[in-house]
Protein backbone atom coordinates (compact mmCIF):
# COMPACT_ATOMS: atom_id res chain seq x y z
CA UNK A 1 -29.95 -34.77 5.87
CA UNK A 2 -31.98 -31.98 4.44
CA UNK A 3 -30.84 -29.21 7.09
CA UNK A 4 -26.82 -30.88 6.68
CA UNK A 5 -26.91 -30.05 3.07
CA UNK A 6 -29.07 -26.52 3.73
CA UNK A 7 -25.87 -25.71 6.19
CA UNK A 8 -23.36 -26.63 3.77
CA UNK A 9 -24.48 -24.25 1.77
CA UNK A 10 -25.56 -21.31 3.65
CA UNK A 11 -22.27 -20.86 6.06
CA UNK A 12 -19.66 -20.10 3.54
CA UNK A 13 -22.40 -17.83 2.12
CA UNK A 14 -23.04 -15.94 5.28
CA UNK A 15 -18.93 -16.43 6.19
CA UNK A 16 -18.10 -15.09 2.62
CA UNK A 17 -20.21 -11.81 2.58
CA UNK A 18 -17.86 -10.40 5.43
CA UNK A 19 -15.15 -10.55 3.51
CA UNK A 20 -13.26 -7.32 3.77
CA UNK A 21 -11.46 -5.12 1.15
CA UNK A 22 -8.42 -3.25 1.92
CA UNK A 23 -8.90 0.26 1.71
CA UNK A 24 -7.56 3.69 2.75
CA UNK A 25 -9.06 4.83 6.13
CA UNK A 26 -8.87 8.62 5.15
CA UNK A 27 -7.80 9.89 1.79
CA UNK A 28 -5.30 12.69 1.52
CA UNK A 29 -6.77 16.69 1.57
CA UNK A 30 -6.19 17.52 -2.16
CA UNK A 31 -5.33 21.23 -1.20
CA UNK A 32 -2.83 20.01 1.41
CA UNK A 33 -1.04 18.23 -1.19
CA UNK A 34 2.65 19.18 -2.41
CA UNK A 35 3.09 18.10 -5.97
CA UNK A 36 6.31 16.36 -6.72
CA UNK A 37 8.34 14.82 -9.44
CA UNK A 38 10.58 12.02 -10.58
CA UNK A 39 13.10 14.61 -8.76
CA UNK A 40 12.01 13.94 -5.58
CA UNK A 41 13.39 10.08 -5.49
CA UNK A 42 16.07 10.78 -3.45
CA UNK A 43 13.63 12.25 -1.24
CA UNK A 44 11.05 9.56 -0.84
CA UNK A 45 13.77 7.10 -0.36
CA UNK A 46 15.20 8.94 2.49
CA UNK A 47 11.93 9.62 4.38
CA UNK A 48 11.29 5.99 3.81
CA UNK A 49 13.92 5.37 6.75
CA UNK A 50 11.10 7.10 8.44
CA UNK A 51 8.12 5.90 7.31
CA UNK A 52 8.63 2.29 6.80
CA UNK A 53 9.04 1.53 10.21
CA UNK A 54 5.90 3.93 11.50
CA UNK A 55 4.31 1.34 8.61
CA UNK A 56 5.51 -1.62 9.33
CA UNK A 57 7.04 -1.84 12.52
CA UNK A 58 9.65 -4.37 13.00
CA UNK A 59 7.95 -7.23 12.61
CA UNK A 60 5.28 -9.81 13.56
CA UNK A 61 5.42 -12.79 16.05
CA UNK A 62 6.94 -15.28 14.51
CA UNK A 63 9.16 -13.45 12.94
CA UNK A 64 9.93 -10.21 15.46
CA UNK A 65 12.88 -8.11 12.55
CA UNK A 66 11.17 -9.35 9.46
CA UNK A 67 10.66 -5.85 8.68
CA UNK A 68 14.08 -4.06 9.83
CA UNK A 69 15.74 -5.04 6.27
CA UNK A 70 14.35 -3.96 3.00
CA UNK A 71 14.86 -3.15 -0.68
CA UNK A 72 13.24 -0.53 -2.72
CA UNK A 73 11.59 -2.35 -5.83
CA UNK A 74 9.65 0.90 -7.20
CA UNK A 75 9.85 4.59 -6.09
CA UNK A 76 7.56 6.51 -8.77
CA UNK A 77 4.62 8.79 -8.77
CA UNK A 78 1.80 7.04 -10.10
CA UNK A 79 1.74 9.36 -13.21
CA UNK A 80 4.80 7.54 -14.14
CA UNK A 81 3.59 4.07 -13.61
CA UNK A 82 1.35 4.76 -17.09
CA UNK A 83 2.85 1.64 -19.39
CA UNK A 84 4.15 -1.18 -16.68
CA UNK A 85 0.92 -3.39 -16.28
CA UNK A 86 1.89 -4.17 -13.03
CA UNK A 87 2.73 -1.09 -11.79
CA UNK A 88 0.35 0.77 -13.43
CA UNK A 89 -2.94 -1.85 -11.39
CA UNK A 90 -1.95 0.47 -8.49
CA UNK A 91 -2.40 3.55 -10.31
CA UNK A 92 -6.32 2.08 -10.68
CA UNK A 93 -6.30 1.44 -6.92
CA UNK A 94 -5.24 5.07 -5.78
CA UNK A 95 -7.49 6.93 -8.73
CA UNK A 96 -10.75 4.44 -7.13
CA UNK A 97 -9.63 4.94 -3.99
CA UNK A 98 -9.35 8.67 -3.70
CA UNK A 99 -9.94 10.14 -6.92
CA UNK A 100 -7.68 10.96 -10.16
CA UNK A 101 -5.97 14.26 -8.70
CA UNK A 102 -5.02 12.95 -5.22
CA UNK A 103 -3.47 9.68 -7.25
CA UNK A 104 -1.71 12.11 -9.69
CA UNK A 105 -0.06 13.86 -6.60
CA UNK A 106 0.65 10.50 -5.00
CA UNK A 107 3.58 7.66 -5.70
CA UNK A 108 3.89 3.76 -5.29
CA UNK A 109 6.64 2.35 -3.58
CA UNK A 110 7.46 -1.16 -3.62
CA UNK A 111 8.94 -3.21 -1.20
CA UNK A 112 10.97 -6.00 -0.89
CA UNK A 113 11.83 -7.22 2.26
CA UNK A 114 14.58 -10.07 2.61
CA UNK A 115 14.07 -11.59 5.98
CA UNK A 116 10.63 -12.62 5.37
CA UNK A 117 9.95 -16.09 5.28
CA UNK A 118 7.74 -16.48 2.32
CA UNK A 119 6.29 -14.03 -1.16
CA UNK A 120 3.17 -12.92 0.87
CA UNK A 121 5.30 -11.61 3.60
CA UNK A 122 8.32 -10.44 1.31
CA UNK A 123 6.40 -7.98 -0.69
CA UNK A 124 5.14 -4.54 0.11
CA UNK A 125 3.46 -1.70 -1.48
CA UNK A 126 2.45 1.53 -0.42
CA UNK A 127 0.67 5.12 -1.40
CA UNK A 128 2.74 8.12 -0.41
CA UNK A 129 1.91 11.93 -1.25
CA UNK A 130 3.86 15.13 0.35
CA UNK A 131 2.01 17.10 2.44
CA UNK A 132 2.76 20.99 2.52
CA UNK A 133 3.11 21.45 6.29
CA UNK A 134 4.03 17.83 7.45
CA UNK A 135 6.25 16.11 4.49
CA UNK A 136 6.12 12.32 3.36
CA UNK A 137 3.53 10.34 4.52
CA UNK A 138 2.23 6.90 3.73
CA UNK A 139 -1.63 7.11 3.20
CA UNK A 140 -2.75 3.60 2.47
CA UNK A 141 -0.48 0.24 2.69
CA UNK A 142 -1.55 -2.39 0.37
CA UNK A 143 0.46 -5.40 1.86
């Protein structure tokens, strides 16, 4: 009975600790950074035609064009995201992340995607910044 209640304890310890955190798998070159503005909406919403599906794909299993539909929620560099509590969480992500001047040179962009079945699957975020020499890219996806 001893060992049971030893085991009950000690496996969602041991299972716990592995838990992973989502984070970027590179962070942007600062000098290889283009800074951008508010101006530049029309922009990142066109290269998102692009970039969402590189991102996404089309889908999962279950659900194979979840991902071939969605809705811009937010388009904003982070600077702007200063005052909207829930925008502005992200902001804290990207300056941990990869320091204050790549976030400052980066923007959030929300997702909504219709199809999907449920909220977890509905919403997406993620961290673009312009490169000089290659454009838009995304360079960390949140959910």
């Amino acid at each position: 009975m001893k060992m049971l209640y030893i085991l009950i304890i000690a496996i969602p310890l041991f299972f716990g600790s592995t838990q992973g955190y989502a984070q970027p798998k590179e962070c942007p070159v600062l000098s290889e950074l283009e800074r951008t503005t508010i101006k530049d909406k029309k922009e990142v919403i066109k290269a998102l035609n692009n970039l969402i599906p590189k991102t996404y794909g089309t889908g999962i299993d279950d659900f194979p064009d979840i991902y071939t539909k969605w809705d811009v929620v937010t388009a904003k560099p982070f600077p702007e995201t200063v005052g909207n509590k829930d925008e502005e969480d992200y902001f804290g992500m990207a300056k941990t992340f990869c320091g204050k001047e790549i976030a400052e040179k980066s923007w959030l962009v929300r997702l909504a995607f219709p199809k999907a079945p449920g909220a977890n699957l509905a919403q997406g975020q993620i961290f673009l910044a312009k490169s000089k020499e290659k454009g838009w890219f995304v360079w960390f996806q949140y959910h």
